[in-house]
Protein backbone atom coordinates (compact mmCIF):
# COMPACT_ATOMS: atom_id res chain seq x y z
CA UNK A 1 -26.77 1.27 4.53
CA UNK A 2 -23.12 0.06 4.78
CA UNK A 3 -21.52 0.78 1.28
CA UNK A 4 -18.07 -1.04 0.10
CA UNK A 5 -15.73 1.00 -1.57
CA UNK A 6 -14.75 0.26 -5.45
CA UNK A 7 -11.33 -0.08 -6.66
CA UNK A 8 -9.82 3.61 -8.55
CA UNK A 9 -6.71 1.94 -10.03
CA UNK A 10 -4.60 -1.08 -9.90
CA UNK A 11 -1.05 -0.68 -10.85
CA UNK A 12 1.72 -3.38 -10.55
CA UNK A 13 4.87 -2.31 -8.09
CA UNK A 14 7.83 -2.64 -10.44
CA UNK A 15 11.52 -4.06 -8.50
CA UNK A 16 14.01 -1.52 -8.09
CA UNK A 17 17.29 -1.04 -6.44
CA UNK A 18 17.46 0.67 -2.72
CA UNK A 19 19.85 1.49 -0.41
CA UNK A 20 22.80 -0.94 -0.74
CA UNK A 21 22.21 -4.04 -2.58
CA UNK A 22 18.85 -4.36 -1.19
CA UNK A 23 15.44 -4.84 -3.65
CA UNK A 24 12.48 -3.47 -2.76
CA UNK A 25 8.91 -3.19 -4.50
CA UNK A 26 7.59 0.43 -4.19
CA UNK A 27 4.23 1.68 -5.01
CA UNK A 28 4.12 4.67 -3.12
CA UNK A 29 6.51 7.06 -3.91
CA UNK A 30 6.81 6.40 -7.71
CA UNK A 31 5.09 7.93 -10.82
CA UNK A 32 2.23 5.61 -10.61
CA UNK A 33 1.29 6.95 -6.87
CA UNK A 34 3.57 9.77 -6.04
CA UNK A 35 1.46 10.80 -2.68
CA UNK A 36 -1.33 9.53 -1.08
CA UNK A 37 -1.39 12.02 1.59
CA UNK A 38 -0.40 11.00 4.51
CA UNK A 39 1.90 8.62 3.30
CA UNK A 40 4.74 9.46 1.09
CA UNK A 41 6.41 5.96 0.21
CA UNK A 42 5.59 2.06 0.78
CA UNK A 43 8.53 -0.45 0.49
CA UNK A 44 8.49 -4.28 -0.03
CA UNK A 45 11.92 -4.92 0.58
CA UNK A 46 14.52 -7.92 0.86
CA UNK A 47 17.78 -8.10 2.21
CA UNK A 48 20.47 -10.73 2.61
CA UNK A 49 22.74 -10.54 5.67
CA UNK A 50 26.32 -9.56 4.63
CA UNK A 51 25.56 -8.30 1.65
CA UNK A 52 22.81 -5.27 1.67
CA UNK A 53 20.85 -3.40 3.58
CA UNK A 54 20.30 0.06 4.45
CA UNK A 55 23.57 1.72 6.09
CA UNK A 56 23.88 5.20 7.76
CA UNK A 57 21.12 7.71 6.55
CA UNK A 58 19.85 10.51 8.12
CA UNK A 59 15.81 11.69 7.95
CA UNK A 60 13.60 14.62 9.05
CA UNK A 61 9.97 15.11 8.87
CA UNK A 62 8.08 12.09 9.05
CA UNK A 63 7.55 8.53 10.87
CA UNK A 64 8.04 5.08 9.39
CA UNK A 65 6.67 1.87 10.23
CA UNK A 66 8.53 -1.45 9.38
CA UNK A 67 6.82 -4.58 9.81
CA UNK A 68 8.72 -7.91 9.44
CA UNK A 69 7.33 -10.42 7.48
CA UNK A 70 10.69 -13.41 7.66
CA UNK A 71 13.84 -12.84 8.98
CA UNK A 72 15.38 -10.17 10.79
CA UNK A 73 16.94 -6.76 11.05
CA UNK A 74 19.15 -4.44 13.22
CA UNK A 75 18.87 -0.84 13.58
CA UNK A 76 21.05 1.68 15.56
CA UNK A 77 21.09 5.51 15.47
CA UNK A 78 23.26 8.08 16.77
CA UNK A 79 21.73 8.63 20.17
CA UNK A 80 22.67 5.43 21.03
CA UNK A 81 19.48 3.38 20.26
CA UNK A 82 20.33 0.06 18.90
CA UNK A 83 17.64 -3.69 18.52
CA UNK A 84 16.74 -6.38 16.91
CA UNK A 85 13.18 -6.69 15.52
CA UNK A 86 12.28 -10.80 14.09
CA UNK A 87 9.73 -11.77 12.30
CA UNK A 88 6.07 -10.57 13.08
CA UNK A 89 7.76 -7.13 15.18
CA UNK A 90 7.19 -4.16 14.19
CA UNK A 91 9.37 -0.61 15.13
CA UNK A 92 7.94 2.48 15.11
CA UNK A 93 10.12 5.74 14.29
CA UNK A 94 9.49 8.71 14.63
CA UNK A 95 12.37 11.31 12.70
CA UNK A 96 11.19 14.82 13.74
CA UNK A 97 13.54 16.98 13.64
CA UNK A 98 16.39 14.67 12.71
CA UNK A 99 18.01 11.32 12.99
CA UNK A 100 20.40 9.11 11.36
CA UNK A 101 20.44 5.55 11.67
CA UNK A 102 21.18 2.58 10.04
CA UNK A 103 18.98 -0.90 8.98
CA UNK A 104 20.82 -3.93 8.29
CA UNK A 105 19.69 -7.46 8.40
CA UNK A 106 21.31 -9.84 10.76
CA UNK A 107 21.42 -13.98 10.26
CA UNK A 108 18.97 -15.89 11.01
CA UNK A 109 18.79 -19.74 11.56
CA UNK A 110 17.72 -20.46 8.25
CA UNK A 111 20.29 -18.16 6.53
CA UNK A 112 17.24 -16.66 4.60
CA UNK A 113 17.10 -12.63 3.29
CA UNK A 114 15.31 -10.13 5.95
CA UNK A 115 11.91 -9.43 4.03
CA UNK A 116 9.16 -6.78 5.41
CA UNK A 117 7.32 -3.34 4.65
CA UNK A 118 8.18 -0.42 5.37
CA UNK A 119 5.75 2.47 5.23
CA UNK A 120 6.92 6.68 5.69
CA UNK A 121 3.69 8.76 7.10
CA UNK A 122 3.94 12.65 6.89
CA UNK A 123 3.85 14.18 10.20
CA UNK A 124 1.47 17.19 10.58
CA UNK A 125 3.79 20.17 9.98
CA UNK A 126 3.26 21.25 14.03
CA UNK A 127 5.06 17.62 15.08
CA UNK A 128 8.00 17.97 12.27
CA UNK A 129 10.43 19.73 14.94
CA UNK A 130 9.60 17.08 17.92
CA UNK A 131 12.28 14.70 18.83
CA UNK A 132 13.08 11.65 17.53
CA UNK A 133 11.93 8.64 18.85
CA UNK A 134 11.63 4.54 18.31
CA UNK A 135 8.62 2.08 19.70
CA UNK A 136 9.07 -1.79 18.83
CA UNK A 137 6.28 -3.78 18.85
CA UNK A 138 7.12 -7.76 19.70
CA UNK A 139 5.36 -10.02 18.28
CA UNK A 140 4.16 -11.69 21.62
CA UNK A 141 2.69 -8.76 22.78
CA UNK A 142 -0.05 -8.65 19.27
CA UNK A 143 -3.95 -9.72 20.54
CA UNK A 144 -5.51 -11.97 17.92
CA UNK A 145 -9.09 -12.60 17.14
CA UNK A 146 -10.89 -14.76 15.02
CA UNK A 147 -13.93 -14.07 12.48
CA UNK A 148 -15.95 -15.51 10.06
CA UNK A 149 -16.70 -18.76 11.78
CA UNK A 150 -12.87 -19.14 12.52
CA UNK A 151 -12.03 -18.80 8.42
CA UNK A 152 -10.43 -15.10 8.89
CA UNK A 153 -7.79 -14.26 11.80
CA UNK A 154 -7.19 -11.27 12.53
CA UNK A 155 -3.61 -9.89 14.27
CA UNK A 156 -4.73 -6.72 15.98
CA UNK A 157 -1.11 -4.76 15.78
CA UNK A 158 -2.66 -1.44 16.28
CA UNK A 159 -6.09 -0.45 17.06
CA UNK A 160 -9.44 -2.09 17.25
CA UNK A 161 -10.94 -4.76 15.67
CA UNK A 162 -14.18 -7.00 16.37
CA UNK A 163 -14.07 -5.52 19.61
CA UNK A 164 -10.44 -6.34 20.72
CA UNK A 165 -7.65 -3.40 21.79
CA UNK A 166 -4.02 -3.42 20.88
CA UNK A 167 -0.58 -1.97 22.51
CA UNK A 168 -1.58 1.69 22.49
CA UNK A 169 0.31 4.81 21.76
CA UNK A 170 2.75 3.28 19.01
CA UNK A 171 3.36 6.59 17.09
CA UNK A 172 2.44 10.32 16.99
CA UNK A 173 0.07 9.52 14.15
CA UNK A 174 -2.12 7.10 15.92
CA UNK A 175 -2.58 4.16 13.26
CA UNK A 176 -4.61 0.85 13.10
CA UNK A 177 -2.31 -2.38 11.82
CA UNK A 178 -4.61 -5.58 11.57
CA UNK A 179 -2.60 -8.75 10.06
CA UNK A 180 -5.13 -10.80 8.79
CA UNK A 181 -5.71 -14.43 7.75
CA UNK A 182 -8.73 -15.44 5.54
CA UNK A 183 -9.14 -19.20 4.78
CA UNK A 184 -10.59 -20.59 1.51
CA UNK A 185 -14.35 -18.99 1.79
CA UNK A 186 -13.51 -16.36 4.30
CA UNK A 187 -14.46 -12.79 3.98
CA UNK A 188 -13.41 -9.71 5.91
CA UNK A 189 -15.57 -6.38 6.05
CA UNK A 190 -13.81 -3.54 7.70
CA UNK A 191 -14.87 -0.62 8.30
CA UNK A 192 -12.75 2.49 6.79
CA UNK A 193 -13.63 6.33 8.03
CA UNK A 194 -15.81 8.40 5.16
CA UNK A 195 -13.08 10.85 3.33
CA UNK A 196 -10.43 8.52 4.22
CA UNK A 197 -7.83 7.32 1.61
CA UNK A 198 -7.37 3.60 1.58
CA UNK A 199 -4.77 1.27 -0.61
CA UNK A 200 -4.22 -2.49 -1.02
CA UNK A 201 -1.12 -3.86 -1.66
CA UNK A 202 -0.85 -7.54 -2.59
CA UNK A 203 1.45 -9.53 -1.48
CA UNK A 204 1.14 -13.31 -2.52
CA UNK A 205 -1.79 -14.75 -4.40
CA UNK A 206 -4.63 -13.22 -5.38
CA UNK A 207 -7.84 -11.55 -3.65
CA UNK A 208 -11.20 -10.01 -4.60
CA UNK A 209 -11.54 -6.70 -3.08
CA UNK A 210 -15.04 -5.75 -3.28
CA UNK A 211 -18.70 -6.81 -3.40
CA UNK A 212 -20.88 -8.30 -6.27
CA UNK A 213 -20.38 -7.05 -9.76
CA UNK A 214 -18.13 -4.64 -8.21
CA UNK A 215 -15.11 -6.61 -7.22
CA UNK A 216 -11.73 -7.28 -8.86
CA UNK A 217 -9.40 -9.91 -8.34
CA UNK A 218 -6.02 -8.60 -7.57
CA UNK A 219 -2.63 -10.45 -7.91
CA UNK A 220 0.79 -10.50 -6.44
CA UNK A 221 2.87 -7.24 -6.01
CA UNK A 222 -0.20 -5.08 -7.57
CA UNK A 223 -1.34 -1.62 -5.35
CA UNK A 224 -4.74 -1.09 -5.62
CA UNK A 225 -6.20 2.66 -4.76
CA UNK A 226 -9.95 2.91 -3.56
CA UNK A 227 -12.10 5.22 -4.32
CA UNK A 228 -13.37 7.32 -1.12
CA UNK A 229 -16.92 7.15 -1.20
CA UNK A 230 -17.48 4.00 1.00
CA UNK A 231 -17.36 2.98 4.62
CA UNK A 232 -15.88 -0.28 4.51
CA UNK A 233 -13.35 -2.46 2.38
CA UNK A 234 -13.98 -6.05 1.68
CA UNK A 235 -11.89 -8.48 0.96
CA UNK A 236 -12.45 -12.91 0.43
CA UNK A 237 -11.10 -15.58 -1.04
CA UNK A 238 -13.09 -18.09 -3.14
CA UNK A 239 -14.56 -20.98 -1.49
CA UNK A 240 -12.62 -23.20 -4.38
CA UNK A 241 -9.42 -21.64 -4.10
CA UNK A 242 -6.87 -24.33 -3.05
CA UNK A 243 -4.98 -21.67 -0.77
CA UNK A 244 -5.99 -19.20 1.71
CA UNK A 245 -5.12 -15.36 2.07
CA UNK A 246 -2.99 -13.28 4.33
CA UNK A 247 -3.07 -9.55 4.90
CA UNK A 248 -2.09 -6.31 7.38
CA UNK A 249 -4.20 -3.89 7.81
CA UNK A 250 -2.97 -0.29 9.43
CA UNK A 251 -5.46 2.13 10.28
CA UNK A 252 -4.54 5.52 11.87
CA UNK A 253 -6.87 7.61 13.95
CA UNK A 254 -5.80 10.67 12.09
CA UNK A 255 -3.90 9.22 9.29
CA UNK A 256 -4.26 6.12 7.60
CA UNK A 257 -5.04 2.24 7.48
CA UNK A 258 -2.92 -0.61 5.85
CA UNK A 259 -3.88 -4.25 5.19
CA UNK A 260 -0.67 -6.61 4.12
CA UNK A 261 -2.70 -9.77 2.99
CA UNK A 262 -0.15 -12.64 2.28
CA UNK A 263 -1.95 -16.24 1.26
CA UNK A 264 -1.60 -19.58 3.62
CA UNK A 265 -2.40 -22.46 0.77
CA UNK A 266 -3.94 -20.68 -1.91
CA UNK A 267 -1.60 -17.63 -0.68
CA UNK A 268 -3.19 -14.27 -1.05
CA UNK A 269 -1.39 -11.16 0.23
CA UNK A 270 -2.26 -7.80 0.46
CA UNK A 271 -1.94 -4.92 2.43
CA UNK A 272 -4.64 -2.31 2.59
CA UNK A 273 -4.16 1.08 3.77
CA UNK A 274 -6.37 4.14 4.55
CA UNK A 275 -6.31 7.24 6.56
CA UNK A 276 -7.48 10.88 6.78
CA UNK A 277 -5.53 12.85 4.29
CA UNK A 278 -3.50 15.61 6.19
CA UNK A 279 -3.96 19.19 4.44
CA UNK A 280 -0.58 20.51 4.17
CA UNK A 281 2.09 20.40 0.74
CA UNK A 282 4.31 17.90 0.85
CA UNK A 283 7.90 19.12 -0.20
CA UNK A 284 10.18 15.40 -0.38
CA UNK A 285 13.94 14.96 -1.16
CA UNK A 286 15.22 12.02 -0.70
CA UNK A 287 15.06 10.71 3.45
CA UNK A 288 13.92 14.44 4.11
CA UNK A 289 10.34 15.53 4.22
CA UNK A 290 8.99 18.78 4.56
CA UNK A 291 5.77 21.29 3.58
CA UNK A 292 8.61 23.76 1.70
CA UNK A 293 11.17 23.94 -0.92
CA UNK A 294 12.94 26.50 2.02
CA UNK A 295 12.41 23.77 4.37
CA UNK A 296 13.93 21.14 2.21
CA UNK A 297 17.13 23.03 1.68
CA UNK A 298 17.49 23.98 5.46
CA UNK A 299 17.20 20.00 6.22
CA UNK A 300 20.00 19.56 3.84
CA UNK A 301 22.10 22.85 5.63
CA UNK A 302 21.72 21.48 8.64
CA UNK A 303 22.59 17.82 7.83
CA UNK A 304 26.15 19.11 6.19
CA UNK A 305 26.58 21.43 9.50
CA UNK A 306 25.71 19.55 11.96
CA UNK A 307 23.12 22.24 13.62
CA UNK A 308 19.90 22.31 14.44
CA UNK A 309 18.94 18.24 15.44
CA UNK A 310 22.20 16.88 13.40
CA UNK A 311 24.33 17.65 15.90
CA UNK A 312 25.41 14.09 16.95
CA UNK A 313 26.02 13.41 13.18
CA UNK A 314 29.50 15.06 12.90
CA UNK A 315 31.76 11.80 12.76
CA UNK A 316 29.11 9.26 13.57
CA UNK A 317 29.59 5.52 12.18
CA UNK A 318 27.29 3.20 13.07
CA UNK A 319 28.86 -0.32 14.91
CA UNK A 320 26.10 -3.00 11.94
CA UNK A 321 26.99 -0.77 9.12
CA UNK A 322 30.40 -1.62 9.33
CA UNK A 323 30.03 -5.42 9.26
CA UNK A 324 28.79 -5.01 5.03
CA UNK A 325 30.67 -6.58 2.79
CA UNK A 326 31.23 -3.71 -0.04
């Protein structure tokens, strides 16, 4: 018999400054949710062109996964990779054994901030020393199916869903990303992997994650944590609500899951996550992510000297950090 999971905690994301001038939202990564093995950090950021963003910064140990929701961003590294993803791409990094890049929003036609997610997964200690490496994901090349008598879309990013492939081979840790659309009276039911971890974040609007007695009604900029007994999440909207609901979900093979829900009229947004938790200690200082306090400090040694994956750090500037207005 299927069995939904129930809601662990609720917590609201609190705004916080990142990088520079930028805001971002984080409920991974804080007090309230330090780890949720595998992923160390989710972001809800916003950036205006000109005047924030995320300039040079190095990392080692883990991929991230930025989805944008409105406007857009560049990034550039120091081997010379350099794009543009708009709203609805996605890029895929993967930091290994080193990088440092840059994120900066660019204008856009209607001179709005550059607003998405961006979620850091752990990399199983064996892949931590592979090189780095970036995948976009344009928004043209996302399937889409419909469900639920045409009252919940679904934007298969990664994965499977309802019977429908995506792009494969995104990242190292293969992950499921389903953007989803529920209408006024819609309901989802996905299935999430037994032992899996699983999150929602919210966010616009409100949704009831749940069945029955069981279900809570969630609002705006709150992460909700699942408990793990369960083989499915659901999510709906009320049939009187006077807007519908949005959300992502990302589900990895080995690692996780993430729904963004974001409302259409009665605007409900969300983004649920889950994923196999990976069995290793997770060691983080700032952009550097390791399974030691040794292997912390010799991320740090090699940043300053330039050695061991850093090499091409030693006097690199990148061209879009330049452009900030300090």
């Amino acid at each position: 018999m299927a069995t939904p999971r129930a809601i662990q905690k609720a917590f609201l994301a609190r705004q916080q400054s990142e990088g520079v001038g930028a805001l971002v939202r984080r409920s991974i990564g804080t007090p309230q949710l330090r780890n949720l093995s595998p992923f160390i950090m989710l972001d809800h950021f916003a950036t205006s062109p000109g005047a924030g963003g995320f300039p040079d910064h190095p990392h080692r140990g883990q991929e991230t996964i930025t989805y944008m929701l409105s406007g857009r961003t560049d990034h550039e590294d120091f081997c010379g990779n350099a794009g543009t993803i708009a709203a609805g791409d996605l890029q895929f990094m993967t930091a290994g054994r080193g990088i440092m890049h840059a994120e900066m929003p660019c204008a856009d036609e209607d001179g709005g901030p550059a607003v998405g997610m961006q979620l850091w997964v752990d990399l199983p200690e064996k892949l931590k020393g592979v090189e780095p490496r970036y995948r976009d994901l344009k928004a043209g090349e996302i399937p889409r199916v419909e469900v639920d008598e045409g009252r919940v879309s679904v934007k298969i990013i990664s994965g499977r869903s309802h019977g429908v492939d995506s792009v494969r081979d995104l990242a190292y840790t293969p992950v499921w990303i389903f953007d989803v659309v529920v209408q006024p009276g819609g309901t989802l039911r996905q299935e999430v992997p037994e032992g899996w971890n699983a999150f929602a974040y919210m966010l616009e609007g409100e949704v009831t994650f749940g069945a029955g007695k069981d279900g809570k009604t969630v609002g705006r900029y709150h992460n909700v944590v699942f408990e793990q007994e369960g083989d499915h999440v659901v999510a709906e909207v009320a049939e009187e609500a006077k807007e519908g609901g949005r959300f992502c979900e990302w589900i990895p093979l080995l690692s996780f899951m993430v729904f963004v829900v974001r409302l259409l009229t009665s605007m409900l947004s969300s983004v649920l996550v889950a994923g196999l938790p990976l069995d290793q200690q997770v060691v983080q200082y700032g952009p550097f992510v390791l399974n030691s306090e040794d292997g912390v400090y010799q991320a740090m040694m090699d940043f300053q000297t330039h050695s061991n994956g850093f090499e091409r750090a030693k006097g690199w500037r990148s061209e879009i950090g330049k452009r900030m207005a300090y």
